[in-house]
C-alpha atoms as a PDB file:
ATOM      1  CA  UNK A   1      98.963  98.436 111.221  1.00  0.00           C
ATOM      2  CA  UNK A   2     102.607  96.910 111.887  1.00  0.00           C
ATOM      3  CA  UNK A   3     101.056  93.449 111.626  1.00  0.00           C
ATOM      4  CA  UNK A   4      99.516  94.528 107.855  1.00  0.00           C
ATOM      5  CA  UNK A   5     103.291  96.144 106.752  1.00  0.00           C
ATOM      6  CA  UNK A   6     105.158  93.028 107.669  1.00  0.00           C
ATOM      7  CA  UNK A   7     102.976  90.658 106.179  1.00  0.00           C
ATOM      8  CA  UNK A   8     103.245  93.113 102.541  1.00  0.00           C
ATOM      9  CA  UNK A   9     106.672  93.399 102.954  1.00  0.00           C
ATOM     10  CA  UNK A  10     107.257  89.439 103.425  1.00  0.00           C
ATOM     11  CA  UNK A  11     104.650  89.161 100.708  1.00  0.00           C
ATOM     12  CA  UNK A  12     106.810  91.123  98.556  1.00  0.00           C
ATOM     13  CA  UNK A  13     109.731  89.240  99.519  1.00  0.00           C
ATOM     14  CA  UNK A  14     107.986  86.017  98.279  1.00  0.00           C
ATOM     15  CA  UNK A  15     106.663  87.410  95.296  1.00  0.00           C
ATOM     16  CA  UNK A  16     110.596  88.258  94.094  1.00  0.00           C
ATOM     17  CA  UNK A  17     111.909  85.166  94.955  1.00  0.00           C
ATOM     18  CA  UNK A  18     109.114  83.592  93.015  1.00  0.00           C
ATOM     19  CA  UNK A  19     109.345  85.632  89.903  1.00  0.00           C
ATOM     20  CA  UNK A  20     112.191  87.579  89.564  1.00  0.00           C
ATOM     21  CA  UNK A  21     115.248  86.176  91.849  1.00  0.00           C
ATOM     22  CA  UNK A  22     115.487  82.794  89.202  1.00  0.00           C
ATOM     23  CA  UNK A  23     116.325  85.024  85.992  1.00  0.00           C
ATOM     24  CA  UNK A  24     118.116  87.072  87.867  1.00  0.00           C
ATOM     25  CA  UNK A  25     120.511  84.492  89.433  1.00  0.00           C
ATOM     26  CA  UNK A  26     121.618  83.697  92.773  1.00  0.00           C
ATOM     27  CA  UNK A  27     124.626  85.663  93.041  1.00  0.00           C
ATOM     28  CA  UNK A  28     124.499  87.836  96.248  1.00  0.00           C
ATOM     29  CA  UNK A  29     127.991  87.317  98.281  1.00  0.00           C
ATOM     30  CA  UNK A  30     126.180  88.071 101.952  1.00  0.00           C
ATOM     31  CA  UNK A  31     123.946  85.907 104.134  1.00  0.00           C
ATOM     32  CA  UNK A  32     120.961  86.744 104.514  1.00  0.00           C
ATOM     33  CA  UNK A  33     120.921  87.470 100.646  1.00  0.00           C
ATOM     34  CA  UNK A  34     120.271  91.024  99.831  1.00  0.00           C
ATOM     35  CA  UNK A  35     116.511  90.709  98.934  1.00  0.00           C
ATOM     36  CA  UNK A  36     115.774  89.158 103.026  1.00  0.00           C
ATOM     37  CA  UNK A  37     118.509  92.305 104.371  1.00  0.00           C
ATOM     38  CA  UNK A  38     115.884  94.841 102.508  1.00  0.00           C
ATOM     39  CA  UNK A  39     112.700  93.084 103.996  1.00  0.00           C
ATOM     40  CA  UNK A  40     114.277  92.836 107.592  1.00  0.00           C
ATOM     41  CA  UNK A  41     115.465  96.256 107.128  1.00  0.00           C
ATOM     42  CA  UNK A  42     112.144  97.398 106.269  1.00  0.00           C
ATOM     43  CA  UNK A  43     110.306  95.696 108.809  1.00  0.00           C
ATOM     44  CA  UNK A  44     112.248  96.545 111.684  1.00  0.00           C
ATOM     45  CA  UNK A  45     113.546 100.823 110.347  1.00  0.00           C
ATOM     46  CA  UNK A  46     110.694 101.477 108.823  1.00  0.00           C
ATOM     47  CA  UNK A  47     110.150 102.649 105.049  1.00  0.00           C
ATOM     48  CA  UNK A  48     112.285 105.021 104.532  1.00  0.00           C
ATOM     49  CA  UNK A  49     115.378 104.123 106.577  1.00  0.00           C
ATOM     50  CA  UNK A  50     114.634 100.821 105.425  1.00  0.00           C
ATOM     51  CA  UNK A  51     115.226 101.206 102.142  1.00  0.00           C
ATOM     52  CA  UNK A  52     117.934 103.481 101.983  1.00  0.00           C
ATOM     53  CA  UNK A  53     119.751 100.243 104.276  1.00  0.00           C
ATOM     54  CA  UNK A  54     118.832  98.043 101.709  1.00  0.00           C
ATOM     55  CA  UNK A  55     120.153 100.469  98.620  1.00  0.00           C
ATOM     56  CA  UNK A  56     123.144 100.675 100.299  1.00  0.00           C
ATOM     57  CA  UNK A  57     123.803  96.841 101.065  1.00  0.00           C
ATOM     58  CA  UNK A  58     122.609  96.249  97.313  1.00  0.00           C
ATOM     59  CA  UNK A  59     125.317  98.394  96.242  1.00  0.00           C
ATOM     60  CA  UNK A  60     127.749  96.416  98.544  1.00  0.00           C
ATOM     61  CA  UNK A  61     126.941  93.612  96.639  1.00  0.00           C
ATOM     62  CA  UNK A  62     129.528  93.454  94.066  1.00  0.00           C
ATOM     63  CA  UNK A  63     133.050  91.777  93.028  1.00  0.00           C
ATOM     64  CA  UNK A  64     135.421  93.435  95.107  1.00  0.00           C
ATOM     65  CA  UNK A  65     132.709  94.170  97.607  1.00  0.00           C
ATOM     66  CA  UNK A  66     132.239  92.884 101.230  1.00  0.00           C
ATOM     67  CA  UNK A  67     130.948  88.851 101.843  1.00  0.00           C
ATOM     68  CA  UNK A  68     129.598  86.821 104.519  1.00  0.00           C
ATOM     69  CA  UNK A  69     127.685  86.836 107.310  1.00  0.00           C
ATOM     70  CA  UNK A  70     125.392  90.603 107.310  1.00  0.00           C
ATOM     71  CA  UNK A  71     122.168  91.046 109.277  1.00  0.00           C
ATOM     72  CA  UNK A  72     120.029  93.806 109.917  1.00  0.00           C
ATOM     73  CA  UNK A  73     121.625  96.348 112.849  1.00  0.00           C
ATOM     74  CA  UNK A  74     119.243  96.641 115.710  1.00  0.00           C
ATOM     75  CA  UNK A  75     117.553  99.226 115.668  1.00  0.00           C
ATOM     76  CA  UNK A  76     119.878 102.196 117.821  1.00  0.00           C
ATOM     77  CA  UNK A  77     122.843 100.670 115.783  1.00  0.00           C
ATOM     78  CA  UNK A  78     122.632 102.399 112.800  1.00  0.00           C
END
């Protein structure tokens, strides 16, 4: 089942960089950019811990937020 969730999720992924990430611009301040922190985050916390990682570095992404260099925590990081 793992196998099946990671290949949606970096379906997903694809599918936004594809359609929506050009009209939306390419203005995230973080590497990896926001949209590859919420796949890894899903794929490696799960669902629901997943997102609310990814909601949270979204809302990091701002002027007068953080920048740079911000991968996923390992898993007993968080």
């Amino acid at each position: 089942m793992s196998g099946l969730y990671e290949r949606s999720v970096r379906a997903a992924l694809r599918a936004y960089k594809i359609t929506l990430s050009p009209y939306i611009g390419q203005g995230c301040r973080f590497r990896p950019t926001c949209s590859e922190y919420m796949a890894d985050a899903l794929i490696q916390h799960g669902p629901v811990a997943g997102a609310w990682m990814g909601i949270r570095r979204i809302c990091r992404c701002r002027p007068g937020g953080g920048y740079g260099f911000d991968p996923v925590p390992p898993k007993g990081d968080r």
